[in-house]
Protein backbone atom coordinates (compact mmCIF):
# COMPACT_ATOMS: atom_id res chain seq x y z
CA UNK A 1 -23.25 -9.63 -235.29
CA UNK A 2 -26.42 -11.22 -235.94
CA UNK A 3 -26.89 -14.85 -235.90
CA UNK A 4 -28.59 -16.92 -238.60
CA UNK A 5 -31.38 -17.27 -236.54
CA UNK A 6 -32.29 -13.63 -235.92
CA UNK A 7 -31.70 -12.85 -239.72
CA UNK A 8 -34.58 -15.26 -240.33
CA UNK A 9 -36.62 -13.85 -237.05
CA UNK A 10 -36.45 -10.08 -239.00
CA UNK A 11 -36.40 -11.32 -242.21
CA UNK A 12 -39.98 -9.39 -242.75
CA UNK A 13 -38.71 -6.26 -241.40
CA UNK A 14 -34.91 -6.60 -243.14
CA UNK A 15 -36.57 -6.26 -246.40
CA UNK A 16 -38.14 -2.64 -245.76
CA UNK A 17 -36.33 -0.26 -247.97
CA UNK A 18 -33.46 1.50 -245.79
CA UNK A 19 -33.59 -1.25 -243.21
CA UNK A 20 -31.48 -3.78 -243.80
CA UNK A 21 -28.24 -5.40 -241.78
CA UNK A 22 -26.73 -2.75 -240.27
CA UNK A 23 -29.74 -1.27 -239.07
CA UNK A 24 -30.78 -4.10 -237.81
CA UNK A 25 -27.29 -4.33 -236.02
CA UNK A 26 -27.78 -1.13 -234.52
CA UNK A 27 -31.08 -1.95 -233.16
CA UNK A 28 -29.59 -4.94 -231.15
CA UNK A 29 -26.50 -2.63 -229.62
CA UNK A 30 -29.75 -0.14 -228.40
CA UNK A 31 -31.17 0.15 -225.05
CA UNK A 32 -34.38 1.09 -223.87
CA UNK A 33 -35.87 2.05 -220.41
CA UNK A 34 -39.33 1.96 -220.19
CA UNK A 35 -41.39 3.09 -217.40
CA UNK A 36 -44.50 0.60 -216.87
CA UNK A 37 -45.40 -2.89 -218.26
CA UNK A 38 -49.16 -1.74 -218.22
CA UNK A 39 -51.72 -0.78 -220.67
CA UNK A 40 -49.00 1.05 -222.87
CA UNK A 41 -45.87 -1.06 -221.86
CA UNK A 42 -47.64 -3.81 -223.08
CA UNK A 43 -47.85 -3.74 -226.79
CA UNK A 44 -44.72 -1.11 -226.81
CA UNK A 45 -42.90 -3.85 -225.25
CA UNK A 46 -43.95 -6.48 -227.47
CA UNK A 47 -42.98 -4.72 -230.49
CA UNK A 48 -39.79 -3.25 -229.72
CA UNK A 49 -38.97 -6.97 -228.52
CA UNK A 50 -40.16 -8.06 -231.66
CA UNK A 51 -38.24 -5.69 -233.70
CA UNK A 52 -35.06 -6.98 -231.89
CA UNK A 53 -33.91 -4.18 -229.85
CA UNK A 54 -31.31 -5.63 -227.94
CA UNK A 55 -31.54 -4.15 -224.45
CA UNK A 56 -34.74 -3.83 -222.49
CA UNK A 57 -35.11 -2.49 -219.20
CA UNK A 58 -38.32 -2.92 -217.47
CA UNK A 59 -39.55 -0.78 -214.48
CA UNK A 60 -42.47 -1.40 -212.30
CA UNK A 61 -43.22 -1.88 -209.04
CA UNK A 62 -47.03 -3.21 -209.45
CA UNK A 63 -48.55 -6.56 -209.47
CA UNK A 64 -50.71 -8.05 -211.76
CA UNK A 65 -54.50 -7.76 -211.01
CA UNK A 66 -57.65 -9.33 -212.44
CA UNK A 67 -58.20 -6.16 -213.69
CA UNK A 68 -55.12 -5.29 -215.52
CA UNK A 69 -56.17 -7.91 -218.23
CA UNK A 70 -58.83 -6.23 -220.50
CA UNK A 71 -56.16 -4.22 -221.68
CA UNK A 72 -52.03 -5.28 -220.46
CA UNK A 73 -52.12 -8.20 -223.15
CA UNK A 74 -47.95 -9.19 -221.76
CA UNK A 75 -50.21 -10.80 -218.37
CA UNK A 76 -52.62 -13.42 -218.16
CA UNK A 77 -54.70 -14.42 -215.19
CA UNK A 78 -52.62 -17.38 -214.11
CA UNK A 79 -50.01 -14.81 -213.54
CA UNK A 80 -52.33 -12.42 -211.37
CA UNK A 81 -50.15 -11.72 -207.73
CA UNK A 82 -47.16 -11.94 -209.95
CA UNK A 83 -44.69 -8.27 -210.66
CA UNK A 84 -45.79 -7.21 -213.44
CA UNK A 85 -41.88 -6.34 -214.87
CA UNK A 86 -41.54 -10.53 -214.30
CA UNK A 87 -44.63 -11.62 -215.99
CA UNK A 88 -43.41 -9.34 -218.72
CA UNK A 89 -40.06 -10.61 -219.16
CA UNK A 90 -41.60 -14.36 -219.86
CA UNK A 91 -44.14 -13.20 -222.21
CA UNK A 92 -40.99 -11.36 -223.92
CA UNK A 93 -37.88 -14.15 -223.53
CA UNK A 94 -40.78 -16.91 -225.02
CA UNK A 95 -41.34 -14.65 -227.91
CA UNK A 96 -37.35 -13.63 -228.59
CA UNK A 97 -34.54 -15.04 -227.03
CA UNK A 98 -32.12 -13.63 -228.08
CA UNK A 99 -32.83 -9.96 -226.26
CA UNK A 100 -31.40 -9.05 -223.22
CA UNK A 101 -34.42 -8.17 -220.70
CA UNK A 102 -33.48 -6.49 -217.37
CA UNK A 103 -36.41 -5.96 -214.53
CA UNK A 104 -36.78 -3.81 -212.14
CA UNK A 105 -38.87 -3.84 -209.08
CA UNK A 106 -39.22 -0.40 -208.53
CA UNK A 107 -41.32 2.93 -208.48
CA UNK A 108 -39.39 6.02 -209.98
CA UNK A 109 -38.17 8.50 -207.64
CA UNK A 110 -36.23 11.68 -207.63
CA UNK A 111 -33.65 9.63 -205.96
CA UNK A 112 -33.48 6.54 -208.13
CA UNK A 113 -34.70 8.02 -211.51
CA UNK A 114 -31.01 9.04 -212.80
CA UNK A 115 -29.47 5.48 -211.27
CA UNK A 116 -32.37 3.79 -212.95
CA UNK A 117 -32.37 5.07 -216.33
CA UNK A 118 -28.32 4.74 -216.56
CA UNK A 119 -27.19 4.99 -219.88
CA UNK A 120 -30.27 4.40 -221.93
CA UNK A 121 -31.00 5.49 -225.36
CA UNK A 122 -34.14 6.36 -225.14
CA UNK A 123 -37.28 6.80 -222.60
CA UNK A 124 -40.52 5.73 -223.14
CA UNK A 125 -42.91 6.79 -220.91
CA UNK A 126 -45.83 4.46 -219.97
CA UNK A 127 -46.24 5.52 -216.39
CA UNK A 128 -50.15 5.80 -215.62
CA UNK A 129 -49.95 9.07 -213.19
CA UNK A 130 -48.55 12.48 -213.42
CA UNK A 131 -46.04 12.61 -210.51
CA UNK A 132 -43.80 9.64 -212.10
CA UNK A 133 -44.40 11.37 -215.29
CA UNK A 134 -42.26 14.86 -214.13
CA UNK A 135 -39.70 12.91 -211.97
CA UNK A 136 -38.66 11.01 -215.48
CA UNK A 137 -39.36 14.37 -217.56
CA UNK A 138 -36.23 15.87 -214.69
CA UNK A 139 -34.03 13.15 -215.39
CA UNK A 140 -34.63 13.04 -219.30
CA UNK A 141 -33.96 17.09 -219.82
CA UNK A 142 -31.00 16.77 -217.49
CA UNK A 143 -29.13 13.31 -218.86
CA UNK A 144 -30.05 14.54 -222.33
CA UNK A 145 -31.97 11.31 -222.95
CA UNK A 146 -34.98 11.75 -225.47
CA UNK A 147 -38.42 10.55 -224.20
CA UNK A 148 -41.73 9.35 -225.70
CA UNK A 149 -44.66 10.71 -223.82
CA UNK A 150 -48.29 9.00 -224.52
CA UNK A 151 -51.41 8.96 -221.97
CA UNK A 152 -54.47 6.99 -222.98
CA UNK A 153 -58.40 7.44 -221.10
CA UNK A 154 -61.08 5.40 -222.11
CA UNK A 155 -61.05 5.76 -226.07
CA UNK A 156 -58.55 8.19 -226.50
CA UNK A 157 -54.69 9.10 -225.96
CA UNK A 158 -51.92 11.67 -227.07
CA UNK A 159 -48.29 10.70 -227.85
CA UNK A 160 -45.12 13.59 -228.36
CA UNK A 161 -41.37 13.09 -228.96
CA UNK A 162 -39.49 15.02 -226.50
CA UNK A 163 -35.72 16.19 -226.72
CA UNK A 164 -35.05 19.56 -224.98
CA UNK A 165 -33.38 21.51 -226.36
CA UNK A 166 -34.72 20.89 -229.87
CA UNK A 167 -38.02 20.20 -228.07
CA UNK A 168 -40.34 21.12 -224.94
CA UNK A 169 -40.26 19.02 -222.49
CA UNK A 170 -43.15 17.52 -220.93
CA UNK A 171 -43.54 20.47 -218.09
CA UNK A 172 -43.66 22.90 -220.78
CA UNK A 173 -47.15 21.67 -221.90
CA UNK A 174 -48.62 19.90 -219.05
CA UNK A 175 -48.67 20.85 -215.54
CA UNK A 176 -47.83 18.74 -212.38
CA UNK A 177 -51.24 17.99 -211.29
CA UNK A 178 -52.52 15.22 -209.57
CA UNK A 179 -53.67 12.04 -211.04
CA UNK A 180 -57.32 11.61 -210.75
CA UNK A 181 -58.84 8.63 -209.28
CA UNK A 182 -59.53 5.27 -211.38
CA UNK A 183 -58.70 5.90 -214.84
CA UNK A 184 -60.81 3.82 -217.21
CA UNK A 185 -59.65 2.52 -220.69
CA UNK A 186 -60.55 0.32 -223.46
CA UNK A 187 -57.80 -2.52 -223.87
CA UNK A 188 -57.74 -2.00 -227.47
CA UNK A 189 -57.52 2.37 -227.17
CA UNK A 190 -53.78 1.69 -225.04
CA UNK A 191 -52.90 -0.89 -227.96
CA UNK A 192 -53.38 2.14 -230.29
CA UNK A 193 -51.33 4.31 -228.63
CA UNK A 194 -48.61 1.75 -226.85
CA UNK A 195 -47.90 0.71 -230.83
CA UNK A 196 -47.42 4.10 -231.90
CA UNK A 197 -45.05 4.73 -229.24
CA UNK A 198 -42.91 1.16 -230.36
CA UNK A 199 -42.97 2.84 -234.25
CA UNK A 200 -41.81 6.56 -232.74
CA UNK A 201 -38.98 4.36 -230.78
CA UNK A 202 -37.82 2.01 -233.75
CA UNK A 203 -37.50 5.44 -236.28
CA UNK A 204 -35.61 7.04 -233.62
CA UNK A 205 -33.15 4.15 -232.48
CA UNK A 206 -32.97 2.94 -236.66
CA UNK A 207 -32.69 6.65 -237.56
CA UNK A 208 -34.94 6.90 -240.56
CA UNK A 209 -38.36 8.56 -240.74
CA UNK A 210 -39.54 11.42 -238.75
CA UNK A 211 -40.31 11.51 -235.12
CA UNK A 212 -43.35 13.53 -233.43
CA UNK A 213 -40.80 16.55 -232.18
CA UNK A 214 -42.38 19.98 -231.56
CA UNK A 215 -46.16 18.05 -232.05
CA UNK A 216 -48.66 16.47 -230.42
CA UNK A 217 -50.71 14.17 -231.59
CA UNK A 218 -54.09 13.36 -230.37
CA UNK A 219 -55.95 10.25 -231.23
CA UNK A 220 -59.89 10.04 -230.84
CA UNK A 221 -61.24 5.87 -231.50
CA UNK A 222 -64.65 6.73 -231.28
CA UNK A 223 -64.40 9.54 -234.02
CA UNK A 224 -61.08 7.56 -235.58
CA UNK A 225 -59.52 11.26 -236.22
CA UNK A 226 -56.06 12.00 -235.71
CA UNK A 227 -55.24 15.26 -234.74
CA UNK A 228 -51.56 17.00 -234.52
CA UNK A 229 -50.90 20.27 -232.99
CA UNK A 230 -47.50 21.44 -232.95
CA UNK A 231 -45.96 22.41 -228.93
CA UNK A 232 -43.25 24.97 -228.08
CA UNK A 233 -40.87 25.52 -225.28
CA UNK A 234 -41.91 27.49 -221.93
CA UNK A 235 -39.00 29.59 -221.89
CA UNK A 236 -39.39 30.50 -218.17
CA UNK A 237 -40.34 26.36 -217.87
CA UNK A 238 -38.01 25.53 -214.19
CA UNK A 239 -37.37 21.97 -215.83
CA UNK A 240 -35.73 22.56 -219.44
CA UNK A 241 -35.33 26.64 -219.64
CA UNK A 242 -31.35 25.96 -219.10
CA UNK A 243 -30.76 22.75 -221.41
């Protein structure tokens, strides 16, 4: 049940047609694991924390750094040295109490990904290299827990719904190659994309609206053009061919 309180936090959102109580309700039973408190955990984080969904989970293993801050707006620079999943969880707790925040201190592995990502509803991907990004992609196809893919480089990014079997997964469409050196972003091009990943999680956990399944879409800030192109399934893909 919701408290006074929160009904008057969410009062702004409560109003929008098919919200209401009980979606709100369901939002607070949901959980949520997301993978990096970075440049696209950071406004994803804020939002779905803002929207009141009621478990997070928080996994990082990095520290904050001077030069996290043009862009990973949960930090600030008296925080620099701190874990980036505990910086996070103050920025969070001062904003809404009455969310349950769990961090963890930790890099995703084949051998922890399953134990980490327990029973969640939903995956969001904000991982900043491709190696993380397939070891989560294995544990999402074979748990059956949907994931929200996004990558952002300097002023541009790409966010995708994923649910094999009514979906690819993500090593239908992109290979595991090595990430490449220092990638460099504009703060505000991961707030873009980080945001659109928080409104693809609320539709999904609220269940209204339409998610980005079978597409891709591509955003370019210095052309502002959205692009969509729609994905398929590798049928001979070794990750997702069996789900």
């Amino acid at each position: 049940m919701l408290t006074p309180e929160e009904i008057q936090l969410y009062a702004r959102q409560l109003g929008i047609p098919s919200w209401g109580i009980p979606v709100q309700e369901k939002l607070k039973k949901s959980k949520v694991f997301v993978a990096g408190s970075g440049g696209l955990g950071s406004p994803l984080l804020y939002y779905l924390a803002a929207a009141g969904i009621g478990k997070l989970v928080l996994c990082d293993y990095d520290r904050v750094d001077i030069s996290n801050l043009n862009r990973q707006t949960l930090h600030a620079y008296d925080r620099i040295g701190e874990y980036k999943v505990d910086s996070a969880e103050k920025t969070l707790i001062r904003m809404n109490p009455f969310i349950d925040i769990t961090p963890v201190r930790a890099r995703i592995t084949n051998r922890n990904a399953a134990r980490l990502t327990g029973e969640a509803d939903l995956i969001v991907d904000c991982l900043d290299n491709f190696q993380d990004r397939h070891v989560l992609n294995t544990v999402s196809v074979r748990n059956r827990i949907p994931m929200i893919h996004a990558g952002v480089s300097e002023f541009r990014g790409q966010i995708t719904f994923l649910n094999p079997p009514e979906t690819p997964c993500l090593a239908c469409f992109i290979s595991e190659k090595k990430s490449r050196g220092v990638n460099y972003i504009a703060g505000a091009a991961a707030g873009v994309i980080g945001s659109l990943q928080a409104v693809e999680s609320i539709k999904y956990l609220a269940g209204f609206g339409s998610t980005l399944k079978n597409r891709l879409l591509f955003w370019d800030g210095l052309a502002m053009s959205f692009e969509t192109v729609r994905i398929k399934r590798n049928p001979k893909c070794a990750v997702c061919k069996n789900a």
